[in-house]
PDB file of N, CA and C in Angstrom:
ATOM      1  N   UNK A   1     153.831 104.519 112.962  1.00  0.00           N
ATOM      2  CA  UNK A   1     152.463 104.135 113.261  1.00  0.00           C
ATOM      3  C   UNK A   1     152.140 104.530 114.693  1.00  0.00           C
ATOM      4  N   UNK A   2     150.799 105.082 114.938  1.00  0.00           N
ATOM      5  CA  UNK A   2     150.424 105.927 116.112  1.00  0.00           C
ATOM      6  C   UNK A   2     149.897 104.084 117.131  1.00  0.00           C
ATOM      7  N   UNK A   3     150.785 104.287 118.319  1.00  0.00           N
ATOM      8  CA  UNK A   3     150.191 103.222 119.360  1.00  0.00           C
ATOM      9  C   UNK A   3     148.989 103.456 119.583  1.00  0.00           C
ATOM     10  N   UNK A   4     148.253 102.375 119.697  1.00  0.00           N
ATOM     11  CA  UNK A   4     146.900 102.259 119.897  1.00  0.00           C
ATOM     12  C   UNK A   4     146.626 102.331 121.423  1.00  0.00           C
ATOM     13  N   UNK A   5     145.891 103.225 121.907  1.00  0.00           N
ATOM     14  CA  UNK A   5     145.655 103.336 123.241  1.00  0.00           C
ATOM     15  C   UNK A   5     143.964 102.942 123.782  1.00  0.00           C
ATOM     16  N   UNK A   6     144.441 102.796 124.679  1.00  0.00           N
ATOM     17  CA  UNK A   6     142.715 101.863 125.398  1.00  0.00           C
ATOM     18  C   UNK A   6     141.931 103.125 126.301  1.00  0.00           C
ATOM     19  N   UNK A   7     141.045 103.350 125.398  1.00  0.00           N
ATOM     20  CA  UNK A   7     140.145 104.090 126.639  1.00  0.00           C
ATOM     21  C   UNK A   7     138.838 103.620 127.096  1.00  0.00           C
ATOM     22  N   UNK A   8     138.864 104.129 128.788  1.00  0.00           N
ATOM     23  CA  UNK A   8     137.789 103.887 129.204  1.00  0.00           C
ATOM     24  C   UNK A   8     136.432 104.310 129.729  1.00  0.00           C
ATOM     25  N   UNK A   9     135.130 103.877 129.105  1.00  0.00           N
ATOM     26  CA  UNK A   9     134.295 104.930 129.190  1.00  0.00           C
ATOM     27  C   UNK A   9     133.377 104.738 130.475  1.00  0.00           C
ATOM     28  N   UNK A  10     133.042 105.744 131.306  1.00  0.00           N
ATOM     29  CA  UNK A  10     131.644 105.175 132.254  1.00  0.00           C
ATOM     30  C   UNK A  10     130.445 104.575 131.966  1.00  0.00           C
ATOM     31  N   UNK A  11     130.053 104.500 132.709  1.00  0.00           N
ATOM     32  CA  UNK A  11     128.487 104.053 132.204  1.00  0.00           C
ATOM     33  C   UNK A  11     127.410 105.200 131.673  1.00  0.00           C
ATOM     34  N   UNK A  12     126.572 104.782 131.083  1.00  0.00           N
ATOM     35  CA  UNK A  12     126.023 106.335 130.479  1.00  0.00           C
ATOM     36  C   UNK A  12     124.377 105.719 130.282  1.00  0.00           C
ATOM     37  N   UNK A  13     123.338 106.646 131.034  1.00  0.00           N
ATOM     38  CA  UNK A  13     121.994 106.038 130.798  1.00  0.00           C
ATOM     39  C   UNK A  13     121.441 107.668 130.474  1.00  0.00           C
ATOM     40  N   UNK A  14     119.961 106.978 130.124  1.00  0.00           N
ATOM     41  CA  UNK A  14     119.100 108.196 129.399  1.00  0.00           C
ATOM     42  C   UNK A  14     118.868 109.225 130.359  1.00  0.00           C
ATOM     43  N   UNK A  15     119.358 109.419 132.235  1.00  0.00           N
ATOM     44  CA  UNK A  15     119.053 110.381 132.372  1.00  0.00           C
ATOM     45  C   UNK A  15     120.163 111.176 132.707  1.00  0.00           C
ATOM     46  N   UNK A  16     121.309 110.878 131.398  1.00  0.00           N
ATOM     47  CA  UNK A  16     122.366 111.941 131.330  1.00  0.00           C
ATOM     48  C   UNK A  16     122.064 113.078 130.020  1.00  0.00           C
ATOM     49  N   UNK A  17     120.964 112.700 129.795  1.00  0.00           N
ATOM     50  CA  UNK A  17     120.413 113.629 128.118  1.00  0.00           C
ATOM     51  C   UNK A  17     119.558 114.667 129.023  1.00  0.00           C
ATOM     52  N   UNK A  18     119.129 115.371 128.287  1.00  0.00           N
ATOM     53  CA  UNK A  18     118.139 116.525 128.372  1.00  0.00           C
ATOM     54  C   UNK A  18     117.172 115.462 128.058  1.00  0.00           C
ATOM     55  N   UNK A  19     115.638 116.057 128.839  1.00  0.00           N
ATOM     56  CA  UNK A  19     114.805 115.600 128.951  1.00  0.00           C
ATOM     57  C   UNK A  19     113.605 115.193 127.479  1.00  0.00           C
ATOM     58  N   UNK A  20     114.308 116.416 126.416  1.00  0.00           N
ATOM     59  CA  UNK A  20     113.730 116.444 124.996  1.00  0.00           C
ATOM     60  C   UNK A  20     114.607 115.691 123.917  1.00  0.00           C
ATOM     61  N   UNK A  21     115.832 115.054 124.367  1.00  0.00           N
ATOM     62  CA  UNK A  21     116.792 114.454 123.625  1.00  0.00           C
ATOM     63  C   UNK A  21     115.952 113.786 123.129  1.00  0.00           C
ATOM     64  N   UNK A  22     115.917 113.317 121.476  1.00  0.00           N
ATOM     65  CA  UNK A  22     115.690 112.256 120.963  1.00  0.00           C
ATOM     66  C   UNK A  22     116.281 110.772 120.566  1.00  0.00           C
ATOM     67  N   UNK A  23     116.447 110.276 120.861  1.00  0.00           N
ATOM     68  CA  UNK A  23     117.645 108.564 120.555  1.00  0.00           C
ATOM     69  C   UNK A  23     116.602 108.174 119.471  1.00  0.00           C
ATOM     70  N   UNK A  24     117.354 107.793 118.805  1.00  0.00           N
ATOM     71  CA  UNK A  24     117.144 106.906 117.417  1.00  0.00           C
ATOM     72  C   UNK A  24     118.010 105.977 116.496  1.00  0.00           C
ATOM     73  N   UNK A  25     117.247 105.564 115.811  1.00  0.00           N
ATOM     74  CA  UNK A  25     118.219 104.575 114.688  1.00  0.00           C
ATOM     75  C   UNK A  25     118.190 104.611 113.691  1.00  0.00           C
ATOM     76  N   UNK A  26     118.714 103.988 112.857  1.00  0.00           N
ATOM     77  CA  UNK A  26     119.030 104.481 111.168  1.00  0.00           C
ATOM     78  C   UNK A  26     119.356 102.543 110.395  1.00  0.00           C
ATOM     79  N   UNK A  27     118.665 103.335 109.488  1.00  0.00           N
ATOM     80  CA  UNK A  27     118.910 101.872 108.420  1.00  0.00           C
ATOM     81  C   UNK A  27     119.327 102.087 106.657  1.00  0.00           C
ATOM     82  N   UNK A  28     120.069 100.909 105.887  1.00  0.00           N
ATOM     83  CA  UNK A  28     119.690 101.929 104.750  1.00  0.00           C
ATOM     84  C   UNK A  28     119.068 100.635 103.882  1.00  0.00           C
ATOM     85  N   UNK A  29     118.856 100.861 102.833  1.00  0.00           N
ATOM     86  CA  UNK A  29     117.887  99.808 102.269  1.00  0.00           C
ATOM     87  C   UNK A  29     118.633  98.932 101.784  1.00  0.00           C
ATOM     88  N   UNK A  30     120.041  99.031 101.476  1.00  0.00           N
ATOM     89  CA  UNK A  30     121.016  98.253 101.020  1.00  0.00           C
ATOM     90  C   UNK A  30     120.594  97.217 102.125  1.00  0.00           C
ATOM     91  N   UNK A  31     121.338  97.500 103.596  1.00  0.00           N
ATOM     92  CA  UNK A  31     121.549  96.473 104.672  1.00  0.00           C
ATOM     93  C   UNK A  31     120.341  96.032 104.898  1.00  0.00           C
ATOM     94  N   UNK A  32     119.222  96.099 104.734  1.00  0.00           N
ATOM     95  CA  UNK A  32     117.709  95.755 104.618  1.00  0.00           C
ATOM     96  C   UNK A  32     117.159  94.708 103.718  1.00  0.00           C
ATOM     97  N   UNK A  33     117.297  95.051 102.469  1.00  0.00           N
ATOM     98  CA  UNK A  33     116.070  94.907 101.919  1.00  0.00           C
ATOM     99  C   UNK A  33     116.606  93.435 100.622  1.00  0.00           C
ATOM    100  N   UNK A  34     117.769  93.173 100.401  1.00  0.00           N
ATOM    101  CA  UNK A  34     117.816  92.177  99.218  1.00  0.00           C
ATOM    102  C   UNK A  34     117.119  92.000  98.386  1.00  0.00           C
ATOM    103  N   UNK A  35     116.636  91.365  97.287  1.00  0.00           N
ATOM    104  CA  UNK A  35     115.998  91.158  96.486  1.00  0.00           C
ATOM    105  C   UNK A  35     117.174  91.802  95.191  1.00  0.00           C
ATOM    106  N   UNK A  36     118.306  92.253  95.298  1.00  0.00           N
ATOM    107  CA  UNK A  36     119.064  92.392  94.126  1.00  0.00           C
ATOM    108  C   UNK A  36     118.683  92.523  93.031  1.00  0.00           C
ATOM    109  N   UNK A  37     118.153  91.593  92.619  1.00  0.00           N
ATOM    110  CA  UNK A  37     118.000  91.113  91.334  1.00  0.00           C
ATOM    111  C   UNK A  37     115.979  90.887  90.692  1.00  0.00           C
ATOM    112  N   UNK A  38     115.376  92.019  91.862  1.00  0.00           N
ATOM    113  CA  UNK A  38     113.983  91.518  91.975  1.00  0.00           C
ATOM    114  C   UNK A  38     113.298  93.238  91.493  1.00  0.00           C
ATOM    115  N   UNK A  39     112.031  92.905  91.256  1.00  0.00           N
ATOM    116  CA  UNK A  39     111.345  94.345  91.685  1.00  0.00           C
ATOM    117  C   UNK A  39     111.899  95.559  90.652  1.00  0.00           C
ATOM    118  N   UNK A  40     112.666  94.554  89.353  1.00  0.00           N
ATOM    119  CA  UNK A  40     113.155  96.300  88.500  1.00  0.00           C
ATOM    120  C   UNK A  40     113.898  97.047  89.307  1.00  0.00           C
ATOM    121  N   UNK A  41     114.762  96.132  90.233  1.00  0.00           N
ATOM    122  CA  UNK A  41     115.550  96.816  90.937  1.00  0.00           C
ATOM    123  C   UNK A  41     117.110  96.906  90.191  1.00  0.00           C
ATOM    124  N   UNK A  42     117.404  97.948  90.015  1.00  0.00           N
ATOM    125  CA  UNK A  42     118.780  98.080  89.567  1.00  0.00           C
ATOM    126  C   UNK A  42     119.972  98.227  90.138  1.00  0.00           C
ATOM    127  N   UNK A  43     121.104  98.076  90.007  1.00  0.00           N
ATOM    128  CA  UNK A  43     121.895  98.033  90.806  1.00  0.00           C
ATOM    129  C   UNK A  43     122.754  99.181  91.023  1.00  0.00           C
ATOM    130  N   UNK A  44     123.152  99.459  92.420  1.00  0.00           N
ATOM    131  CA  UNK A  44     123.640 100.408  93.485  1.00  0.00           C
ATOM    132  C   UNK A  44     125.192 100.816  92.966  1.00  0.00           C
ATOM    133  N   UNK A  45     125.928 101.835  93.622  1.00  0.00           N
ATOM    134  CA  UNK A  45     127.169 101.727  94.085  1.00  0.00           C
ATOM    135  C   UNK A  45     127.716 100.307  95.189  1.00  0.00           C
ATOM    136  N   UNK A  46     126.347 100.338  95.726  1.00  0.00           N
ATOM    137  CA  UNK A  46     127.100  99.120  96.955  1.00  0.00           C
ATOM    138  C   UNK A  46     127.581  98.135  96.342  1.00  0.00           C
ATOM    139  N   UNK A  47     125.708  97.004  95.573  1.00  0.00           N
ATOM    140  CA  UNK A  47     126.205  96.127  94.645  1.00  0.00           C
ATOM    141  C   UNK A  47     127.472  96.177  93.993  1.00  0.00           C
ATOM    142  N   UNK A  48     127.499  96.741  93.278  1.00  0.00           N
ATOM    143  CA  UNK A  48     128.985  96.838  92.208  1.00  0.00           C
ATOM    144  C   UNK A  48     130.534  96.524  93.292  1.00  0.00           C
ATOM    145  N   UNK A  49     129.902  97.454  94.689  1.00  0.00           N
ATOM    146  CA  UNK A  49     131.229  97.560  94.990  1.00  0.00           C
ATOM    147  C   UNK A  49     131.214  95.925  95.552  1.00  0.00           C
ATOM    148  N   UNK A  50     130.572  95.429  96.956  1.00  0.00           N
ATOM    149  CA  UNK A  50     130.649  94.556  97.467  1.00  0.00           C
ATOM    150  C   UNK A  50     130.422  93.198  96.781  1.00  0.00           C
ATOM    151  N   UNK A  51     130.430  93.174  95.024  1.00  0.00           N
ATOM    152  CA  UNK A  51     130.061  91.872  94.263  1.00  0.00           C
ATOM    153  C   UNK A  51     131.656  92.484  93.897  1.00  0.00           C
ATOM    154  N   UNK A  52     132.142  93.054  93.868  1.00  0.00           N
ATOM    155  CA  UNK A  52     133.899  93.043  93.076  1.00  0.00           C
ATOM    156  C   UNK A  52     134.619  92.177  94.292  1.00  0.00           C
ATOM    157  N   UNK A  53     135.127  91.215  93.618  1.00  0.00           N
ATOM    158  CA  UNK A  53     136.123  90.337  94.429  1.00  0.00           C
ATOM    159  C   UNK A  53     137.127  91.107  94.939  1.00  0.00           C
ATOM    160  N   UNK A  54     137.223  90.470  96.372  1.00  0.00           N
ATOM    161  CA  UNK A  54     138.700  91.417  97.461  1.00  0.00           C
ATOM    162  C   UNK A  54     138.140  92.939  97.815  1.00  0.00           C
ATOM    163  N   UNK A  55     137.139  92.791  97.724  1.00  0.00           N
ATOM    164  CA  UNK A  55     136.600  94.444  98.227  1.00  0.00           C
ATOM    165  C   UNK A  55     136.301  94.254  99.774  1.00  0.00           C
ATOM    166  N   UNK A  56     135.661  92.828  99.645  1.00  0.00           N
ATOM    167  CA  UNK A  56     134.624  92.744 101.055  1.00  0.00           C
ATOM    168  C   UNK A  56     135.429  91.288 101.508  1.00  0.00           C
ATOM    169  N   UNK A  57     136.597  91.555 102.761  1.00  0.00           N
ATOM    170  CA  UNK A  57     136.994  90.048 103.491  1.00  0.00           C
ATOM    171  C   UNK A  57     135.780  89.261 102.807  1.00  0.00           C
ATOM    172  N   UNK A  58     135.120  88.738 103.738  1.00  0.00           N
ATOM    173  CA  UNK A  58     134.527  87.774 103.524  1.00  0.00           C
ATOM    174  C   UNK A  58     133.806  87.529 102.558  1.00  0.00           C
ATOM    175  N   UNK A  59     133.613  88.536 101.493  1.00  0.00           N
ATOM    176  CA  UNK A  59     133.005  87.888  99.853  1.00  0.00           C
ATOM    177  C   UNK A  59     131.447  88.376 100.264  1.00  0.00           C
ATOM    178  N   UNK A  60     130.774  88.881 101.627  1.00  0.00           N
ATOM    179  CA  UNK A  60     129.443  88.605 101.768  1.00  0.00           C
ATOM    180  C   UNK A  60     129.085  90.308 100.721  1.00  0.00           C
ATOM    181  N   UNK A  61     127.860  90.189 100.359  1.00  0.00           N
ATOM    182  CA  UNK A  61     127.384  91.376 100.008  1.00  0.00           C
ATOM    183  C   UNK A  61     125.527  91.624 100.333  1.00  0.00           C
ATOM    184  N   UNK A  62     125.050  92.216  99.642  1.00  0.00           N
ATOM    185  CA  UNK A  62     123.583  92.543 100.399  1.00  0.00           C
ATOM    186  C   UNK A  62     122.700  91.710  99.210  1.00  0.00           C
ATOM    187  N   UNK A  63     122.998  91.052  97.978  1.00  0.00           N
ATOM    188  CA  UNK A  63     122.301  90.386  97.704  1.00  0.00           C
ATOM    189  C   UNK A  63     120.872  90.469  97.975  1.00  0.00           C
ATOM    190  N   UNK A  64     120.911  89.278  98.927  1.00  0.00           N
ATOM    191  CA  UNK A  64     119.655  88.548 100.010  1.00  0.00           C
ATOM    192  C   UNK A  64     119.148  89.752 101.199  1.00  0.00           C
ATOM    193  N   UNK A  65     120.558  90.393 101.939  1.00  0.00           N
ATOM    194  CA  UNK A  65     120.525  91.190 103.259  1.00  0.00           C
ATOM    195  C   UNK A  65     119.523  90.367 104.452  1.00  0.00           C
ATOM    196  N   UNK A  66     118.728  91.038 104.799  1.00  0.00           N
ATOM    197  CA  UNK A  66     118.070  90.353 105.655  1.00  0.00           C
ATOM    198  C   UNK A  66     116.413  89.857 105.127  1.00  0.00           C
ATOM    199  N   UNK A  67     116.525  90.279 103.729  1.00  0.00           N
ATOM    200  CA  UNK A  67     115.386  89.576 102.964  1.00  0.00           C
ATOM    201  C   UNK A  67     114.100  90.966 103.311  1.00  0.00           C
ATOM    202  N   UNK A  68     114.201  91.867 103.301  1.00  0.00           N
ATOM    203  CA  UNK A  68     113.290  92.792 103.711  1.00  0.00           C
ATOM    204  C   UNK A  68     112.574  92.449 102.803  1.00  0.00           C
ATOM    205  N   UNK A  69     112.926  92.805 101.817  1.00  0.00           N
ATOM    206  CA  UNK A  69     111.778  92.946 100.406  1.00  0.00           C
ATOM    207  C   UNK A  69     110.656  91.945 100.615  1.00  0.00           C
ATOM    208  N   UNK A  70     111.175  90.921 100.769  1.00  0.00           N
ATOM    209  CA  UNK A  70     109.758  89.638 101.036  1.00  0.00           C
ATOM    210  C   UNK A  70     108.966  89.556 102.575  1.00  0.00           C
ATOM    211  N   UNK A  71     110.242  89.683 103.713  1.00  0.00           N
ATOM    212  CA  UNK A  71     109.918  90.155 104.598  1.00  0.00           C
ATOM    213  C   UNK A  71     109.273  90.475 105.802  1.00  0.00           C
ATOM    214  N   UNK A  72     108.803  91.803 105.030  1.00  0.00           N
ATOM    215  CA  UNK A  72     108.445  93.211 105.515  1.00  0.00           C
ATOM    216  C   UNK A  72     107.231  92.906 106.582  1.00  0.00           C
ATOM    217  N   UNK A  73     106.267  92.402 106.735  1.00  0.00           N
ATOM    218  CA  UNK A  73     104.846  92.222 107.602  1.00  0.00           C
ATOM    219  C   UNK A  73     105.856  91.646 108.610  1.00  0.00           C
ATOM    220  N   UNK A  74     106.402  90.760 108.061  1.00  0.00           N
ATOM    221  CA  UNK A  74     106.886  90.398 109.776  1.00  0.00           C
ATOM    222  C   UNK A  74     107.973  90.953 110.609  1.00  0.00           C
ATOM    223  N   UNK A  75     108.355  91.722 109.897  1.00  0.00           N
ATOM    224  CA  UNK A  75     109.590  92.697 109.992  1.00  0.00           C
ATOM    225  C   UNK A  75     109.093  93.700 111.046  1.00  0.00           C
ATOM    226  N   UNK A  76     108.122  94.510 110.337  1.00  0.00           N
ATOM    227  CA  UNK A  76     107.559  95.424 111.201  1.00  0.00           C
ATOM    228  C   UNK A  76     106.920  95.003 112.767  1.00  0.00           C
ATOM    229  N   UNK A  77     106.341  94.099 112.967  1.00  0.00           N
ATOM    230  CA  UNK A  77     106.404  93.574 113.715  1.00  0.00           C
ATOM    231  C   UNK A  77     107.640  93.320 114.911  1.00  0.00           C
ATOM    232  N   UNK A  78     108.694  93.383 114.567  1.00  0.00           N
ATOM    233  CA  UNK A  78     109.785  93.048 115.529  1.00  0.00           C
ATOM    234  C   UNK A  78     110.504  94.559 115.435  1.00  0.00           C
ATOM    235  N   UNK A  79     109.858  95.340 114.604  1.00  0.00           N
ATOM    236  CA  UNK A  79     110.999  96.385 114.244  1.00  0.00           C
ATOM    237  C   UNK A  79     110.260  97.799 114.686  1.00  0.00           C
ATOM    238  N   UNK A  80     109.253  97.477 115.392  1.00  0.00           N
ATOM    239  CA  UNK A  80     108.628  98.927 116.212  1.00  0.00           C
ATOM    240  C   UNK A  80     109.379  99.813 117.085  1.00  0.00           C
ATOM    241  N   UNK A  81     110.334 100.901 116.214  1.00  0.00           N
ATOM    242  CA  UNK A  81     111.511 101.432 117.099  1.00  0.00           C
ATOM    243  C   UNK A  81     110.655 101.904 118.026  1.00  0.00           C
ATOM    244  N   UNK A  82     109.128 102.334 118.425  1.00  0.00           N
ATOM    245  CA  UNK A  82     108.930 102.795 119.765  1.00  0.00           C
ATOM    246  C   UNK A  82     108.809 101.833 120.808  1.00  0.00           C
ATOM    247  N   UNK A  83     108.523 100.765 120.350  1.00  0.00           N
ATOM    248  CA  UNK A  83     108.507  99.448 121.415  1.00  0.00           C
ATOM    249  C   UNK A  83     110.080  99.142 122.081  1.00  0.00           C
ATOM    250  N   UNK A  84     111.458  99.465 121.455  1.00  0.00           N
ATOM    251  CA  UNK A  84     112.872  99.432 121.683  1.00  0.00           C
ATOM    252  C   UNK A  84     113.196 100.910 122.488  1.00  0.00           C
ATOM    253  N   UNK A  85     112.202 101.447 122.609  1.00  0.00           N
ATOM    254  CA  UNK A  85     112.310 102.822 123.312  1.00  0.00           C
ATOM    255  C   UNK A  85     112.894 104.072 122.699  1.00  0.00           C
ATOM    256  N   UNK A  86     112.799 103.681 121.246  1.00  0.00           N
ATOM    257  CA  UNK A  86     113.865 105.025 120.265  1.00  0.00           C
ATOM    258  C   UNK A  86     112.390 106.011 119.789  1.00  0.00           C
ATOM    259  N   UNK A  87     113.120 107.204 119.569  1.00  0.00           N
ATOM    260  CA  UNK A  87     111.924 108.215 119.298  1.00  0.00           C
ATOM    261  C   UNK A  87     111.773 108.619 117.594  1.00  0.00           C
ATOM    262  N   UNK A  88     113.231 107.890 117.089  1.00  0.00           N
ATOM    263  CA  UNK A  88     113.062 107.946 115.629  1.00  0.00           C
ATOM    264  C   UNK A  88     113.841 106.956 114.604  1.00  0.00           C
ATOM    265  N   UNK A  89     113.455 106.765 113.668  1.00  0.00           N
ATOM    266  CA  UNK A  89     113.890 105.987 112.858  1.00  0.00           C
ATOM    267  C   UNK A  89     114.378 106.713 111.779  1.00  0.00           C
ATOM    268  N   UNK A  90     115.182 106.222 110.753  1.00  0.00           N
ATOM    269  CA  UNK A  90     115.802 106.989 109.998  1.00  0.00           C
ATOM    270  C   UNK A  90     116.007 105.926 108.816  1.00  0.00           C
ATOM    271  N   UNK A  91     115.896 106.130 107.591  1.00  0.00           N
ATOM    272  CA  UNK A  91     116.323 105.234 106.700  1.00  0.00           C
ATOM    273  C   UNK A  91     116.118 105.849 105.528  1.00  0.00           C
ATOM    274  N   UNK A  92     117.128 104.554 104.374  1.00  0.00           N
ATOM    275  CA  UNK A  92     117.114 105.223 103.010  1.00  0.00           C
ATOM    276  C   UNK A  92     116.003 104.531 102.069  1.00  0.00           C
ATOM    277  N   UNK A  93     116.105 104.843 100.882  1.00  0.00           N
ATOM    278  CA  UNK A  93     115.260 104.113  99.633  1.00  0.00           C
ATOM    279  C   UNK A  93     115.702 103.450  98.936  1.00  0.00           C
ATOM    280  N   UNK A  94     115.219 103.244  98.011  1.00  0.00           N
ATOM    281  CA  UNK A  94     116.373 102.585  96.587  1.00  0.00           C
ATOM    282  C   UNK A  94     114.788 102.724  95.546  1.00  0.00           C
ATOM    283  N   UNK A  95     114.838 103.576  94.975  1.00  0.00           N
ATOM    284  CA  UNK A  95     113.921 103.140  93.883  1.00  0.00           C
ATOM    285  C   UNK A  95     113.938 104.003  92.676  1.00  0.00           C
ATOM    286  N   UNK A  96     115.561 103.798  92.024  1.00  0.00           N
ATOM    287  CA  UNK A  96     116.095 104.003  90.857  1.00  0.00           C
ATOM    288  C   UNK A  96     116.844 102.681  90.121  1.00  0.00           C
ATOM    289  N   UNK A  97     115.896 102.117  89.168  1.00  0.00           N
ATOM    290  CA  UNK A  97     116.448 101.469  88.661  1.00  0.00           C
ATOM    291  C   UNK A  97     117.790 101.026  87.878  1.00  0.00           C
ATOM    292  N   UNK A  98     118.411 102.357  87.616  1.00  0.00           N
ATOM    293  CA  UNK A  98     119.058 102.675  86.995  1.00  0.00           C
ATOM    294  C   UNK A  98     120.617 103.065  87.949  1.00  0.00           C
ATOM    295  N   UNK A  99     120.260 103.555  89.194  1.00  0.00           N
ATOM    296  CA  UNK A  99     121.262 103.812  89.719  1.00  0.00           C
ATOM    297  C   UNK A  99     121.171 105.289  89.644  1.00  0.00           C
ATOM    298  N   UNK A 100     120.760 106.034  88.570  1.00  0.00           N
ATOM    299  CA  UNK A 100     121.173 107.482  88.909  1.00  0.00           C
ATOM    300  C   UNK A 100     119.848 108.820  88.831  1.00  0.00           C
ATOM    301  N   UNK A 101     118.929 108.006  88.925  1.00  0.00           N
ATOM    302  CA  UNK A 101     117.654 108.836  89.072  1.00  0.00           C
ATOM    303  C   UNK A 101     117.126 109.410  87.832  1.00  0.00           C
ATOM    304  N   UNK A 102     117.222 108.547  86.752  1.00  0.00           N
ATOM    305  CA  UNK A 102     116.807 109.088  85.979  1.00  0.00           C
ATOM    306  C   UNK A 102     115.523 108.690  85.024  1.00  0.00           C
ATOM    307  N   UNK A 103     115.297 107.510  86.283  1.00  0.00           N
ATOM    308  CA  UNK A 103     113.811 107.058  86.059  1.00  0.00           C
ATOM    309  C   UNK A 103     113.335 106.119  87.404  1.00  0.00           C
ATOM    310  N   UNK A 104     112.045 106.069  87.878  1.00  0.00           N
ATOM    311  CA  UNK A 104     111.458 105.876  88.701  1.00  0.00           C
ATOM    312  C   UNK A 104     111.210 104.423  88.570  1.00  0.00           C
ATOM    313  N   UNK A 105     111.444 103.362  89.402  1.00  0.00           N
ATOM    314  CA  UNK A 105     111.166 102.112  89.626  1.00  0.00           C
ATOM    315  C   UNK A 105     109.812 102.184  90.029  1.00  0.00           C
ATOM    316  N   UNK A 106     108.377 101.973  89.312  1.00  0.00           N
ATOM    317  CA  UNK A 106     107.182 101.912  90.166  1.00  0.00           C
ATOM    318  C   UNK A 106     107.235 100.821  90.882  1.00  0.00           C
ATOM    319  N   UNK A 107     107.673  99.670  90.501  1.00  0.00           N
ATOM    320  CA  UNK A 107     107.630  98.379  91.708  1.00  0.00           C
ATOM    321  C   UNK A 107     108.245  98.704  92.950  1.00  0.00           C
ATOM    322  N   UNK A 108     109.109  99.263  92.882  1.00  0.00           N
ATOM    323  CA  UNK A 108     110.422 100.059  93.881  1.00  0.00           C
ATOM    324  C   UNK A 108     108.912 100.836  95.031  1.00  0.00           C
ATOM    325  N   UNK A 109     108.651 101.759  94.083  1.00  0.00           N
ATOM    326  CA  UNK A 109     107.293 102.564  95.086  1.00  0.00           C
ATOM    327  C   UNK A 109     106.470 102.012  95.177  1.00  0.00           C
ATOM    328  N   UNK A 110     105.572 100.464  94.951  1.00  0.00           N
ATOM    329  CA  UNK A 110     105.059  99.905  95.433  1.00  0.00           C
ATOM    330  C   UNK A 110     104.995  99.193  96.603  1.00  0.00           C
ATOM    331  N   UNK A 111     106.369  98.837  96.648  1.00  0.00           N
ATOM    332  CA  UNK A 111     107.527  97.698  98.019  1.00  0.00           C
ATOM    333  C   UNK A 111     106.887  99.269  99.029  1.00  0.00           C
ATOM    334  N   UNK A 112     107.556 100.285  98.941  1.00  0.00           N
ATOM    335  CA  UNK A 112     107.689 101.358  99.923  1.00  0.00           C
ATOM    336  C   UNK A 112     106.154 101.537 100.442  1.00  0.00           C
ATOM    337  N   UNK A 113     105.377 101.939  99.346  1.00  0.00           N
ATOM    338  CA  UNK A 113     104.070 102.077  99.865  1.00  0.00           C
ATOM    339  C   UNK A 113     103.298 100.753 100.517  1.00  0.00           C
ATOM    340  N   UNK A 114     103.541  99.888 100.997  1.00  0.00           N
ATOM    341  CA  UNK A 114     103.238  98.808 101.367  1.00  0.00           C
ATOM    342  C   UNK A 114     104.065  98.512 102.578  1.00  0.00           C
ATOM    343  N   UNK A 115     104.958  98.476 102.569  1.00  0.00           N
ATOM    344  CA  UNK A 115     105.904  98.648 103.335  1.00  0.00           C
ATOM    345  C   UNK A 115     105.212 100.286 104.651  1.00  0.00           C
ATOM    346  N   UNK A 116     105.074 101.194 104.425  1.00  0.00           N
ATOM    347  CA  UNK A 116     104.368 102.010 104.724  1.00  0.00           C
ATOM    348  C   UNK A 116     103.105 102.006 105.288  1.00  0.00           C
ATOM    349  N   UNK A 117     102.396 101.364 104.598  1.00  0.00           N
ATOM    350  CA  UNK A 117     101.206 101.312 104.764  1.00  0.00           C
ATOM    351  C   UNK A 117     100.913 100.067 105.869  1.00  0.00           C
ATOM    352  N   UNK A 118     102.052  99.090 106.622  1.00  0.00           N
ATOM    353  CA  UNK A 118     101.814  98.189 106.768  1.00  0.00           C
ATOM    354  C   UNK A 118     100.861  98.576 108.374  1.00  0.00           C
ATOM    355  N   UNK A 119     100.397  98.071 108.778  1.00  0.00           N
ATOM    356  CA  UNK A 119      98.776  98.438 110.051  1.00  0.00           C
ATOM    357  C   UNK A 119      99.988  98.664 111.211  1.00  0.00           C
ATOM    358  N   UNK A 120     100.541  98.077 111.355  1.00  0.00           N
ATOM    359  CA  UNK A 120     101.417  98.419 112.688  1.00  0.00           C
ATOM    360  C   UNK A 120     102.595  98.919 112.664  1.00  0.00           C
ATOM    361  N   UNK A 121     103.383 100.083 111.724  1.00  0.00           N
ATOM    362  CA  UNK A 121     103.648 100.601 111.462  1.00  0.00           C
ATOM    363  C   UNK A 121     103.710 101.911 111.610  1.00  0.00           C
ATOM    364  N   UNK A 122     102.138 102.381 111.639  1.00  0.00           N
ATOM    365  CA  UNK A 122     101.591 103.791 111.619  1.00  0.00           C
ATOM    366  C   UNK A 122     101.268 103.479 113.219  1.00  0.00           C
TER     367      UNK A 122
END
């Protein structure tokens, strides 16, 4: 087994980037959005994996997550990556009921378009 060694890093601020660097963040709808079991939502690779006992220490899975699905108005609100100073956001979907795209959740694209559409957002 390889010894674990400690390294140490300097300090590092935004005017070690190029002046066009973009910083951003990323989300995916799993760690987001819960509602599992809501919305003709079908279930994931994640679900399956993190509901199989001894997969996940602590038993937690995304279920609930941080409740996006219900949410969302107030979400956006706290979640204005330009107000945190990031220049982009990045995230996934979920709106296959089925798991493998072989049919379209319209409730799924309703959540999104709303979600989207929300006034402070744009």
């Amino acid at each position: 087994m390889a010894k674990a060694t400690s390294v140490e890093y300097g300090s590092v601020s935004r005017s070690d980037f190029p002046p066009d660097f973009v910083f951003g963040v990323a989300t995916s709808a799993y760690q987001l959005e819960g509602a599992s079991e809501e919305g003709n939502r079908g279930p994931s690779i994640w679900d399956a994996f993190s509901n199989t006992q001894g997969k996940i220490c602590d038993g937690s899975n995304g279920d609930v997550a941080v409740d996006q699905y219900h949410r969302y108005p107030e979400d956006v609100d706290i979640m204005i990556i330009s107000k945190l100073g990031f220049g982009a956001y990045r995230f996934s979907i979920f709106i296959f009921p089925d798991g493998l795209g072989t049919k379209v959740n319209d409730e799924g694209i309703a959540y999104y378009n709303d979600l989207f559409l929300t006034k402070d957002l744009n």
